[in-house]
C-alpha atoms as a PDB file:
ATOM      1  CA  UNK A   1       9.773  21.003   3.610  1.00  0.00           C
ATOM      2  CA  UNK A   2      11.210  17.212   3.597  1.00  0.00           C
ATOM      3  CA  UNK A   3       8.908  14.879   2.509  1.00  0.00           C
ATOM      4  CA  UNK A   4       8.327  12.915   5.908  1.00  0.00           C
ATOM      5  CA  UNK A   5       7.186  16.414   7.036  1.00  0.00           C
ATOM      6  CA  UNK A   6       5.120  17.071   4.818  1.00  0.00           C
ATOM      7  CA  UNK A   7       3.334  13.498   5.304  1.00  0.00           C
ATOM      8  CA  UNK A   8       3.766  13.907   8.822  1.00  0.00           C
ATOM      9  CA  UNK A   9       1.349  16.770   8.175  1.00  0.00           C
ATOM     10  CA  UNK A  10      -0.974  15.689   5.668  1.00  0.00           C
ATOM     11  CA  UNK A  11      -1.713  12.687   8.414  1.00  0.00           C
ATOM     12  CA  UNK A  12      -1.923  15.069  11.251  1.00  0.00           C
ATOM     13  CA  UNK A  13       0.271  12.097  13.199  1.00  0.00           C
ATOM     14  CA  UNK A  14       1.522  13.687  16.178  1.00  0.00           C
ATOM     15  CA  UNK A  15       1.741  10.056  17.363  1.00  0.00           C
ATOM     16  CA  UNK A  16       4.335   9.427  15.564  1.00  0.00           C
ATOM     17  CA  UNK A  17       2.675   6.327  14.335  1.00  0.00           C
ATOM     18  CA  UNK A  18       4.214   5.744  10.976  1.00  0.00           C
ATOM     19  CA  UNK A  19       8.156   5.403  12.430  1.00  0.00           C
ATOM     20  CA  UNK A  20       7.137   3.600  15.213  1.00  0.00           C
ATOM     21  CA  UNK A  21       5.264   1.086  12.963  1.00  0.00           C
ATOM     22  CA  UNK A  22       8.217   0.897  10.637  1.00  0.00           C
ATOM     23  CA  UNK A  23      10.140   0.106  13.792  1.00  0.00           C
ATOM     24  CA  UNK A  24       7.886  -2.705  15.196  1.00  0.00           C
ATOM     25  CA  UNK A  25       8.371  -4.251  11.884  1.00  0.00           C
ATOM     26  CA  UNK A  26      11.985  -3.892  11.361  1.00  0.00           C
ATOM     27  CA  UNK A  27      12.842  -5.276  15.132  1.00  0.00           C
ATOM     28  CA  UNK A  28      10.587  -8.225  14.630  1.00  0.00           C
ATOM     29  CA  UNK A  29      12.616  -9.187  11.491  1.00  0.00           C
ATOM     30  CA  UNK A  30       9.355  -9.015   9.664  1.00  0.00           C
ATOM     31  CA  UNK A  31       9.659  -8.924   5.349  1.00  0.00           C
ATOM     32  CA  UNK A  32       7.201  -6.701   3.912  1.00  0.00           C
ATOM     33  CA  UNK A  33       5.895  -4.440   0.857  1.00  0.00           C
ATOM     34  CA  UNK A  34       4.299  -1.095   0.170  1.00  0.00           C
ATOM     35  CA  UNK A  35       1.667  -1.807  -2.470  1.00  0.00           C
ATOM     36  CA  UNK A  36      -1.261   0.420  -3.513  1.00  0.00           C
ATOM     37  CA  UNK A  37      -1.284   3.879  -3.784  1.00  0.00           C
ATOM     38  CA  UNK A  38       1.684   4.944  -2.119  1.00  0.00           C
ATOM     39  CA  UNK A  39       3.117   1.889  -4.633  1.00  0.00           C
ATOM     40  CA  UNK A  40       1.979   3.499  -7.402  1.00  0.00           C
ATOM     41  CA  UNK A  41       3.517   7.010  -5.881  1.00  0.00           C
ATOM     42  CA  UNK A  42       6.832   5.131  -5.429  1.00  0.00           C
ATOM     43  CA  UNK A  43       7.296   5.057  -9.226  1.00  0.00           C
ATOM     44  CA  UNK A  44       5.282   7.688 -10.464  1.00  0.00           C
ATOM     45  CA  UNK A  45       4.261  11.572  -9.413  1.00  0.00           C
ATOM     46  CA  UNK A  46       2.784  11.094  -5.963  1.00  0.00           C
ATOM     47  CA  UNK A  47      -0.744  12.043  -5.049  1.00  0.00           C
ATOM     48  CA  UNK A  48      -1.945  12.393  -1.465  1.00  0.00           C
ATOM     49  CA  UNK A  49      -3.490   9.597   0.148  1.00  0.00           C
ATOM     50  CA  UNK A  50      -3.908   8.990   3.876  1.00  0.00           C
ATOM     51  CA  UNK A  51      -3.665   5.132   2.928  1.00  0.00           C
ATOM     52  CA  UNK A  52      -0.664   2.808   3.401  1.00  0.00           C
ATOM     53  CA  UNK A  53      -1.555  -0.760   2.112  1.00  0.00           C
ATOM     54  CA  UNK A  54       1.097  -3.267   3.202  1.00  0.00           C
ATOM     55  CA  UNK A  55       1.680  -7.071   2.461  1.00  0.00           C
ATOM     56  CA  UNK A  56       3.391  -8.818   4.662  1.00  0.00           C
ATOM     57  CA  UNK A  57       5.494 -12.192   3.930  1.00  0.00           C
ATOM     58  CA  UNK A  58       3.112 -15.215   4.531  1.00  0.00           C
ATOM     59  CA  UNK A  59       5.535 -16.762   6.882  1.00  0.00           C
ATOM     60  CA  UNK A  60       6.083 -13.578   9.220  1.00  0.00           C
ATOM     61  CA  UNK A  61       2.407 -12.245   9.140  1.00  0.00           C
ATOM     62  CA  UNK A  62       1.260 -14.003  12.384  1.00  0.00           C
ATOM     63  CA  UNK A  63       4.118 -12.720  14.343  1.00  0.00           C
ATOM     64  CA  UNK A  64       3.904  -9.461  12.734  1.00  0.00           C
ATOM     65  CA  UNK A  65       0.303  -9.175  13.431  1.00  0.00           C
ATOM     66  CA  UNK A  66       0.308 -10.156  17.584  1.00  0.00           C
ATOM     67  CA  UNK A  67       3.379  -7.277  17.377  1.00  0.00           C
ATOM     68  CA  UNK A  68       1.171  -4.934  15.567  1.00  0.00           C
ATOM     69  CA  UNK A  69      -1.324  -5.077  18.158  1.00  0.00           C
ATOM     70  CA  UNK A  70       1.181  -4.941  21.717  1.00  0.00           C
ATOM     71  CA  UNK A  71       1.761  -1.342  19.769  1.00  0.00           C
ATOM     72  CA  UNK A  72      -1.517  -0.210  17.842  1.00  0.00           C
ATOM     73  CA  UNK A  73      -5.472  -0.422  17.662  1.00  0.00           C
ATOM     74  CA  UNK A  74      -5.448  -3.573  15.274  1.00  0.00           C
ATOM     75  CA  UNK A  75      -9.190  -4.763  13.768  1.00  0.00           C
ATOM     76  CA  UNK A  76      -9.290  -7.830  11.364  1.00  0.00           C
ATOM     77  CA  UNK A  77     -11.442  -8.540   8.215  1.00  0.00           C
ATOM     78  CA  UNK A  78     -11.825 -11.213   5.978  1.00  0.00           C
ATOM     79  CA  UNK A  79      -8.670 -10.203   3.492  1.00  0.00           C
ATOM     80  CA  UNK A  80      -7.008  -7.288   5.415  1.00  0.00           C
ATOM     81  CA  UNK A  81      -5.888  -5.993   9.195  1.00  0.00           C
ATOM     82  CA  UNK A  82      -6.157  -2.558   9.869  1.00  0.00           C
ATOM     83  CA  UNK A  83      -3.844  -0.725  11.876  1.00  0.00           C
ATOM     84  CA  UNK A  84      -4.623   2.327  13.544  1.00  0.00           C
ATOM     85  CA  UNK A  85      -3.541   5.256  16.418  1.00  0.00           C
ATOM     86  CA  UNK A  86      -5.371   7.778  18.079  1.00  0.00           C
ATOM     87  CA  UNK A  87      -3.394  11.296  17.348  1.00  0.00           C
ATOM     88  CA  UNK A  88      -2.938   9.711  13.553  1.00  0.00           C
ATOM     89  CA  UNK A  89      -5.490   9.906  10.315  1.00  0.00           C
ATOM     90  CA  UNK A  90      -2.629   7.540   8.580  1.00  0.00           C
ATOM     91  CA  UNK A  91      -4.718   4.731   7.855  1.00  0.00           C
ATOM     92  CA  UNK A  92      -2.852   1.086   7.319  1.00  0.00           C
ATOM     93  CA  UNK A  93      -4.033  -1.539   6.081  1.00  0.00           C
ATOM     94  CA  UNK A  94      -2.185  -5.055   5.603  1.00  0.00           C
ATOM     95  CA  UNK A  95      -3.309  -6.654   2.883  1.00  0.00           C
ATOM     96  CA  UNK A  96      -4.104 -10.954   4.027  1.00  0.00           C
ATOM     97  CA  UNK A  97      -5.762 -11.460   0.445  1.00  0.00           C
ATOM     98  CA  UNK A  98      -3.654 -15.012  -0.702  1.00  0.00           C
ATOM     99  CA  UNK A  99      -3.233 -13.334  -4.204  1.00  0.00           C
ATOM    100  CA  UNK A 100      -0.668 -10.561  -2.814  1.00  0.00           C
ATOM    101  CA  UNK A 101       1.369 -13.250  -1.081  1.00  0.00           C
ATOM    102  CA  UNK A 102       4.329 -13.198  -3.776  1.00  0.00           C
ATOM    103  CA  UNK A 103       4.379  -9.617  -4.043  1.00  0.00           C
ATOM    104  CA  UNK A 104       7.108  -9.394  -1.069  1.00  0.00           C
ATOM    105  CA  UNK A 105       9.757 -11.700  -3.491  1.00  0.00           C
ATOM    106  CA  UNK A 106       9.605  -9.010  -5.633  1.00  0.00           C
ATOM    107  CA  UNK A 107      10.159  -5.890  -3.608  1.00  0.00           C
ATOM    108  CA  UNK A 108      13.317  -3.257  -3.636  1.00  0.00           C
ATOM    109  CA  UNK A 109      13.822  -0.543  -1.606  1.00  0.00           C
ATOM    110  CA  UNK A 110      12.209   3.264  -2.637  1.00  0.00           C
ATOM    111  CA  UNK A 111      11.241   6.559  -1.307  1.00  0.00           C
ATOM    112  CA  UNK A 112       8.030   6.256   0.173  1.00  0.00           C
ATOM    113  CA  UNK A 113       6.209   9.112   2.764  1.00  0.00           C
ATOM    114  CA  UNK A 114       9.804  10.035   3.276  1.00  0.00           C
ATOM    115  CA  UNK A 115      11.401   6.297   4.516  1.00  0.00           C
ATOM    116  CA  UNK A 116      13.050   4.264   2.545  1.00  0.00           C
ATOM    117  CA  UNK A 117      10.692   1.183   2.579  1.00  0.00           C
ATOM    118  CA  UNK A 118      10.738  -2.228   0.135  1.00  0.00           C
ATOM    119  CA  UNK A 119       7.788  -1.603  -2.556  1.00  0.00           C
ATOM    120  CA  UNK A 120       6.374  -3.990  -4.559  1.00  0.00           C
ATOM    121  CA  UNK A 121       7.521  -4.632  -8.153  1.00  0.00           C
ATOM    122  CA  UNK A 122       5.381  -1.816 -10.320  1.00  0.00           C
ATOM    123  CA  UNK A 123       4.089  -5.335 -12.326  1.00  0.00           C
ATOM    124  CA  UNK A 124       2.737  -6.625  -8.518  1.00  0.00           C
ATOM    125  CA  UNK A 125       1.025  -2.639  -7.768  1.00  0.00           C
ATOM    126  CA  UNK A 126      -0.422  -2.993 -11.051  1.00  0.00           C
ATOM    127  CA  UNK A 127      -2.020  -6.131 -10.809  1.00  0.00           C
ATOM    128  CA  UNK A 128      -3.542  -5.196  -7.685  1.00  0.00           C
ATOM    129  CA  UNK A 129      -4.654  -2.280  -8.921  1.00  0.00           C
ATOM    130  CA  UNK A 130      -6.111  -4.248 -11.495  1.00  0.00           C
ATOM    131  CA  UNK A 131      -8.119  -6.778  -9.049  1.00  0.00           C
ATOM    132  CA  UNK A 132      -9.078  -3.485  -7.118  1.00  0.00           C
ATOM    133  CA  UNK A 133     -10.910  -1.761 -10.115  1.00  0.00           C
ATOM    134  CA  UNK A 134     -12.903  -5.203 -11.026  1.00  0.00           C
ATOM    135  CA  UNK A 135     -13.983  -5.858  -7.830  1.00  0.00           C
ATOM    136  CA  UNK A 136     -17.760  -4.958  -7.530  1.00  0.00           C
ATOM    137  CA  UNK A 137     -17.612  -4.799  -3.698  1.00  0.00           C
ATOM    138  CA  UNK A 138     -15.595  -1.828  -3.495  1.00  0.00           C
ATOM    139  CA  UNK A 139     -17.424   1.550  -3.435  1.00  0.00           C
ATOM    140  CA  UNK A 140     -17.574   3.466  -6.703  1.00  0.00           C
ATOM    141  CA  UNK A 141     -15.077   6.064  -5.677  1.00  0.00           C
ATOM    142  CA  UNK A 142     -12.530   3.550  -4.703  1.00  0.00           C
ATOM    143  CA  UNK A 143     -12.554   1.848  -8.037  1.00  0.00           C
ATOM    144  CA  UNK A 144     -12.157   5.108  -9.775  1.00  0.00           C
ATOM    145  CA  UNK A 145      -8.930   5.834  -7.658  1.00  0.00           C
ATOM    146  CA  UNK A 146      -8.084   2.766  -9.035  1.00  0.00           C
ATOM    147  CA  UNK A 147      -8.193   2.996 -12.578  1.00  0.00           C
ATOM    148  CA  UNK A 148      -6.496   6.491 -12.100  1.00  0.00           C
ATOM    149  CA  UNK A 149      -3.749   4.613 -10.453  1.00  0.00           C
ATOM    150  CA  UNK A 150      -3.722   2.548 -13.725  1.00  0.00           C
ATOM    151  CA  UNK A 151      -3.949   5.356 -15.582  1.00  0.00           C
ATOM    152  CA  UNK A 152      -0.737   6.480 -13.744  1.00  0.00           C
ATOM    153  CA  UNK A 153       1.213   3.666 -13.891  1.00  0.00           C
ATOM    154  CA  UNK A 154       0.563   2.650 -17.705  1.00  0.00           C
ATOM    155  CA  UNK A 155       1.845   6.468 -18.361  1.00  0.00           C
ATOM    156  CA  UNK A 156       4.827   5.829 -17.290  1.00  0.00           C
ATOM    157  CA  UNK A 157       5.319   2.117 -17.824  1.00  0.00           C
ATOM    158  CA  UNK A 158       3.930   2.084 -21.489  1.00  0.00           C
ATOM    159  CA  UNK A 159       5.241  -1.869 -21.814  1.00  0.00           C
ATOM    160  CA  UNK A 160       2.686  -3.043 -19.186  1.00  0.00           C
ATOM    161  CA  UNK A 161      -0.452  -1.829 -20.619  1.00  0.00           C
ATOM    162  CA  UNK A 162      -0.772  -5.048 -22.527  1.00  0.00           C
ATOM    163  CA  UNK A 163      -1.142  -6.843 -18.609  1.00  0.00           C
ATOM    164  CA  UNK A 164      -4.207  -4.549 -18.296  1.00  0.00           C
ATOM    165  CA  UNK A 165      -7.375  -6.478 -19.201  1.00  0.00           C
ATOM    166  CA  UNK A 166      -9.327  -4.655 -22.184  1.00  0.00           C
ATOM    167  CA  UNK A 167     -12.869  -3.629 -20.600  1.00  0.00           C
ATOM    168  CA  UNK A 168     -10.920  -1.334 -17.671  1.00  0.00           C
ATOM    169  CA  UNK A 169      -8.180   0.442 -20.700  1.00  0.00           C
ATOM    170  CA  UNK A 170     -12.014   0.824 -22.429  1.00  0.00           C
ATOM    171  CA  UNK A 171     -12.608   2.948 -18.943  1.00  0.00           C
ATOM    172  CA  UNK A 172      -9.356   4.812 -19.111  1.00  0.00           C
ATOM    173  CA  UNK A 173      -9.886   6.123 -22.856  1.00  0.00           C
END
């Protein structure tokens, strides 16, 4: 099975909602990165995940955003817009936190849910991998995807376990 089926699948999106987002970005000329999880599964072994977490280039996120929501169901919170179809459990969410903003710069093209998308420098997932696991507002089980996305990442990236901050590699051993 190719691995856009398989996703296809997994998400149960008979909308097709994942191509025809990719498209809505690509005709609107809009520069953006895969970061979290399906980052981290760029680089390393994948795991499932029914999340796609997005930044989008500072400059093309307004535009990108009024597109977003001619197409999809589109709801806004303080640091992120999620975007949504009925007939699809593929949940996306673009990440509007200021901290991701450089991550784009950095990106190169790699395999995700079958596409060939730009992702995030593995440094950039890391990092926000990093601010995911410290923050105190995100539920328990979220934070300990995180830190096995850390985990995952350190593995196989030895040289940037020095960027991880000492009290979360205390969590990992």
């Amino acid at each position: 099975m190719q691995t856009a089926e398989f996703w296809k699948r997994v998400t149960m999106d008979d909308s097709g909602f994942l191509p025809r987002l990719i498209q809505v970005l690509q005709s609107h000329t809009v520069r953006f990165a895969v970061i979290g999880g399906q980052g981290v599964n760029a680089f390393v072994d994948p795991l499932v995940s029914l999340d796609l977490d997005l930044v989008i280039a500072i400059e093309d996120r307004i535009r990108a955003i009024e597109a977003l929501s001619k197409a999809f169901r589109v709801d806004r919170f303080p640091h992120s817009v999620n975007i949504s179809e009925q007939g699809s459990s593929l949940r996306v969410q673009i990440r509007t936190d200021p901290r991701y903003d450089g991550f784009v710069e950095h990106a190169t093209p790699r395999d995700v849910l079958g596409w060939r998308l730009p992702v995030a420098a593995i440094a950039d997932i890391l990092q926000g991998k990093i601010w995911a696991a410290e923050d105190p507002t995100r539920r328990a089980s979220e934070r300990l995807k995180d830190l096995t996305d850390i985990a995952r990442i350190i593995e196989k990236f030895p040289e940037l376990r020095s960027s991880v901050p000492k009290p979360l590699l205390a969590r990992l051993a």
